[in-house]
Protein backbone atom coordinates (compact mmCIF):
# COMPACT_ATOMS: atom_id res chain seq x y z
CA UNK A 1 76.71 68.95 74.12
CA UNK A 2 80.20 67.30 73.29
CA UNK A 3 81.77 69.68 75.96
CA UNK A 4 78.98 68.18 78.65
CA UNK A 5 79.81 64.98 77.66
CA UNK A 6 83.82 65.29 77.83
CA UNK A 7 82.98 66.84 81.35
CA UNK A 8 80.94 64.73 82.61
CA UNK A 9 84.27 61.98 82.24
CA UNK A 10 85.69 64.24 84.86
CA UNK A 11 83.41 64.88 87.40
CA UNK A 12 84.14 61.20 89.17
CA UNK A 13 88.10 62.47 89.62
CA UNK A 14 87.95 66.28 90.15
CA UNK A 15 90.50 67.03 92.91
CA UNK A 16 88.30 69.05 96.25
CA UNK A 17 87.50 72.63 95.34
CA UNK A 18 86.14 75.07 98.11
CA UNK A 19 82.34 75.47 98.02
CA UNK A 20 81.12 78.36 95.87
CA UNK A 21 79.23 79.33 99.02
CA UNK A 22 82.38 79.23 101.37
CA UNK A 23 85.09 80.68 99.17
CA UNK A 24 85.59 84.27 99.70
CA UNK A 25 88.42 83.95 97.91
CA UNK A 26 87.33 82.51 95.24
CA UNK A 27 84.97 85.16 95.11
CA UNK A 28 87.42 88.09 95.03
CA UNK A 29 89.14 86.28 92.50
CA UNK A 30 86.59 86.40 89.78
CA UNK A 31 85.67 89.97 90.85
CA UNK A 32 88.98 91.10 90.41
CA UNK A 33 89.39 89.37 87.25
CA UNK A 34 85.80 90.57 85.56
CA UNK A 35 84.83 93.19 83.73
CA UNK A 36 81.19 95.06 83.60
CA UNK A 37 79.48 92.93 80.81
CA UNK A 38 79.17 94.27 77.62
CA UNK A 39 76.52 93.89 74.83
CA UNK A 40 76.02 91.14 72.76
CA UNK A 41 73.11 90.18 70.04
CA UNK A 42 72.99 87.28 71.10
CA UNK A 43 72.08 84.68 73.44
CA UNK A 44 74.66 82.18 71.94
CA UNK A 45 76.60 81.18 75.10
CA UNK A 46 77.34 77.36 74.13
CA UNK A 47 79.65 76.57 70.53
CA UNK A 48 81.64 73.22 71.32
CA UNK A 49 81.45 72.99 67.85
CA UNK A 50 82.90 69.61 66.90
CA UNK A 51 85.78 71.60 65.33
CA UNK A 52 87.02 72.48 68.77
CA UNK A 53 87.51 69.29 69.60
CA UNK A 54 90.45 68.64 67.52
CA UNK A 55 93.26 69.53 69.41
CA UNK A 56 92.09 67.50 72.38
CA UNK A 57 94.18 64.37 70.78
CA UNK A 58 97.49 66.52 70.76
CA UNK A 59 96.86 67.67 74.02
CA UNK A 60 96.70 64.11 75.82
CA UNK A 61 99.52 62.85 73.01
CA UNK A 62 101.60 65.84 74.33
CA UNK A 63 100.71 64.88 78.03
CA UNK A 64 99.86 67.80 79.05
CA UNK A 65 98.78 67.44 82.70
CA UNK A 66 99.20 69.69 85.91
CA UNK A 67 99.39 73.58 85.50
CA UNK A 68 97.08 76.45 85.10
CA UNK A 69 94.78 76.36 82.26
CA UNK A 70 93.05 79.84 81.20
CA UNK A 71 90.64 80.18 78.20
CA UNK A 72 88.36 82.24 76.78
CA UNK A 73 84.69 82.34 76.17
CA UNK A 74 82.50 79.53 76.41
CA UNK A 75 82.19 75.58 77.21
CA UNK A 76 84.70 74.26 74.87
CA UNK A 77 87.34 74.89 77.41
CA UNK A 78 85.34 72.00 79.78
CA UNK A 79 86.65 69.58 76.81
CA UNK A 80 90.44 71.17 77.09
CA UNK A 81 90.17 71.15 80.60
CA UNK A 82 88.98 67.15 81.13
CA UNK A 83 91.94 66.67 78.31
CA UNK A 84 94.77 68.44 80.14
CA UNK A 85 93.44 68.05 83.81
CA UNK A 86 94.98 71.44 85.07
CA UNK A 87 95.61 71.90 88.55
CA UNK A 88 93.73 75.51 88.48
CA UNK A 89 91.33 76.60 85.69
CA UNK A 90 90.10 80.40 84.64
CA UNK A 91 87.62 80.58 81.89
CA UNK A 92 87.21 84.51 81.54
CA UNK A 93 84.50 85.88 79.19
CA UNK A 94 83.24 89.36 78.87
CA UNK A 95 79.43 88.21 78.45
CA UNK A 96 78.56 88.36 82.04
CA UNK A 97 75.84 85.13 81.23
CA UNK A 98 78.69 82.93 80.18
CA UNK A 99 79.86 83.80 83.70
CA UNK A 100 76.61 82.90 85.52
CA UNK A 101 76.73 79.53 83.62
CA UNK A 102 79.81 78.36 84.55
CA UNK A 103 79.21 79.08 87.99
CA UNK A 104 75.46 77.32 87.87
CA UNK A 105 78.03 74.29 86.41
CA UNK A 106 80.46 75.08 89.37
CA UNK A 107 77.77 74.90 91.60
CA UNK A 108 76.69 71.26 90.09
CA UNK A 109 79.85 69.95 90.06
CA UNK A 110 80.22 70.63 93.83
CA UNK A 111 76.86 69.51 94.89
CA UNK A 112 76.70 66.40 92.42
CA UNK A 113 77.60 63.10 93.64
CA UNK A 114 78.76 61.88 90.58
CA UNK A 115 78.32 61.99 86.55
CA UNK A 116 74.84 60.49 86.74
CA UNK A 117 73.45 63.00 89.85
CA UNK A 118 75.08 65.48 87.82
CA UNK A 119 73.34 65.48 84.45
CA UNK A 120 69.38 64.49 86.77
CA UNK A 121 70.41 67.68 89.12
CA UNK A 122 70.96 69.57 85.77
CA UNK A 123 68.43 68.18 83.59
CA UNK A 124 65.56 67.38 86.64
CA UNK A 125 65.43 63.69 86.37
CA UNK A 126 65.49 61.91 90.12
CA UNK A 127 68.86 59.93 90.07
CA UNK A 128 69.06 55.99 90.42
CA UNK A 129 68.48 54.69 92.87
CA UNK A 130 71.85 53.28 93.33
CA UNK A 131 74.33 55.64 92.30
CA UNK A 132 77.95 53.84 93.27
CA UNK A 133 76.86 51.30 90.44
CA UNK A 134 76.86 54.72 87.75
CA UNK A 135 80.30 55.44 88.64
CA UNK A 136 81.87 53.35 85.76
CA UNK A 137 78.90 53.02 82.88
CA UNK A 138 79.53 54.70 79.75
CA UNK A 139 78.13 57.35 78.84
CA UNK A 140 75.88 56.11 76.48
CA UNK A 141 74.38 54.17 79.50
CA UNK A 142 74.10 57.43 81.50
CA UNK A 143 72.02 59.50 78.59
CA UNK A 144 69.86 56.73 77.95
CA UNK A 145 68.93 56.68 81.88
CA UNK A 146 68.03 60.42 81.50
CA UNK A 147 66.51 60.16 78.37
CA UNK A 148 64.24 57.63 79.73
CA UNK A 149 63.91 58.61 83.20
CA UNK A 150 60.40 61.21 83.25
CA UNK A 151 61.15 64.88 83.77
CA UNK A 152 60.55 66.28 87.50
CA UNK A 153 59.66 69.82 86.65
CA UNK A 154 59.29 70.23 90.73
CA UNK A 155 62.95 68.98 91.57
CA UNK A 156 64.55 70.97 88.86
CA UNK A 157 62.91 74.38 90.48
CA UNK A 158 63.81 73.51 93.41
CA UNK A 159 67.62 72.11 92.71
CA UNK A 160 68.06 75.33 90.57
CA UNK A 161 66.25 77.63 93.21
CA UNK A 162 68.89 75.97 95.90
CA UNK A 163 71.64 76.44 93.21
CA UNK A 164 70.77 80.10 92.36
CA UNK A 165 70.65 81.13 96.21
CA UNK A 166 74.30 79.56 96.78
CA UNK A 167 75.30 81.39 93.69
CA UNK A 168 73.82 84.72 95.28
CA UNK A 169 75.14 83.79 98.56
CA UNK A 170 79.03 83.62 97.13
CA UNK A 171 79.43 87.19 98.09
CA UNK A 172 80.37 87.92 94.12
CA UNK A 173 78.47 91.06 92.74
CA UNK A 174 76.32 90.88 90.52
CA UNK A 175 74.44 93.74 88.78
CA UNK A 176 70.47 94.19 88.93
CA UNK A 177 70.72 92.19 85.24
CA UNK A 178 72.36 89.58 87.04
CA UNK A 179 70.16 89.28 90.12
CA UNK A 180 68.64 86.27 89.14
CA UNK A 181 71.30 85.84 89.45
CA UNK A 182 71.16 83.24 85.98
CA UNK A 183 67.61 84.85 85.12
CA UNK A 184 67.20 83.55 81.20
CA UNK A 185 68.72 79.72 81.85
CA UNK A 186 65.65 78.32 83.96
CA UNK A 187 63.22 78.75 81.15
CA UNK A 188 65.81 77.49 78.77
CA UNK A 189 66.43 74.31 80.44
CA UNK A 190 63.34 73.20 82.30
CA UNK A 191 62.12 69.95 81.34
C-alpha cells in the first residue's frame, strides 16, 4: 500500500508514454526480455514492506534523477521509481502475474486522468466530480474521498473489462494461464 501511495505522487508529472495498446515496441520489448513463468506457492505478488522504503531518503539526498532504472520483482520499485524519476523503467520478474499487474497499473496510469481517477478507476469508486481541484490535495484527502465514496461494483467490471481487452490487444503473448489475461486480480480487488 506504501508503494501505491508513493506512486500515486507521480502520476500528476509522468512524462508521455506510448499507449499499451499502440506500442508494438513496447510490446517486443517485454517479450524479448521475459521468460516462460515459473512456479511459485504463492500468490504473494505485493511486499512494499516498510523496510523497503529506507533507501528512498538516500536516493533523493543523492539526487538521483534521469537514467534507466531496472528492478526486480514486485511494487516496491514504484516507490524507487517516484524517488529517482528515471527516464526509462524495467521491472522484470519471473512470476508471469507480477507481470500482468504491472501492466493492469500501466494500463491505469495511461488511461487515468490524474491521482484521484486513478485510485476510483482502480478501486471502482466514480471520481469527483471536479477533478482539476484533486490535482494538489494530499493524499490523505484523496483516500478519505475513496474510502467514503460507495463502491460501483458495475464500473469496476467494466473499467477492468476495458483494461483487460487493451492489455490483450498489446500484441504481447500471453499463455492460456495468462488469457485472462490478469484472471485471479478481479476477484481480489472488486469492491
Amino acid at each position: 500500500m506504501v508503494a501505491l501511495l508513493l506512486l500515486l505522487q507521480a502520476v500528476a508529472a509522468r512524462p508521455a508514454v506510448p499507449a499499451l495498446r499502440d506500442s508494438i515496441p513496447f510490446a517486443r520489448l517485454v517479450e524479448q526480455l521475459s521468460e516462460s513463468g515459473g512456479y511459485f506457492d504463492t500468490d504473494n505478488l505485493i511486499s512494499n514492506e516498510s523496510s523497503y522504503l529506507h533507501v528512498v531518503p538516500l536516493i533523493r539526498e543523492r539526487g538521483a534523477r534521469g537514467g534507466a532504472y531496472v528492478g526486480v520483482g514486485p511494487d516496491q520499485n514504484f516507490s524507487y521509481i517516484t524517488a529517482s524519476r528515471p527516464a526509462i523503467a524495467f521491472i522484470v520478474d519471473l512470476r508471469r502475474d507480477n507481470r500482468l499487474l504491472h501492466l493492469l497499473f500501466k494500463s491505469l496510469f495511461e488511461t487515468a486522468r490524474n491521482r484521484i481517477d486513478f485510485l476510483a478507476l482502480l478501486f471502482g469508486r466514480q471520481p469527483p466530480a471536479d477533478l482539476a481541484a484533486w490535482n494538489n490535495k494530499p493524499l490523505t484527502e484523496l483516500l478519505d474521498y475513496i474510502g467514503r465514496t460507495p463502491a460501483d461494483t458495475a464500473r469496476y467490471r467494466r473499467v477492468h473489462a476495458g483494461l483487460s481487452k487493451g492489455i490483450r490487444g498489446s500484441r504481447l503473448l500471453f499463455s492460456q494461464r495468462d488469457s485472462a489475461p490478469y484472471p485471479r486480480f478481479p476477484a481480489q480487488f472488486l469492491p
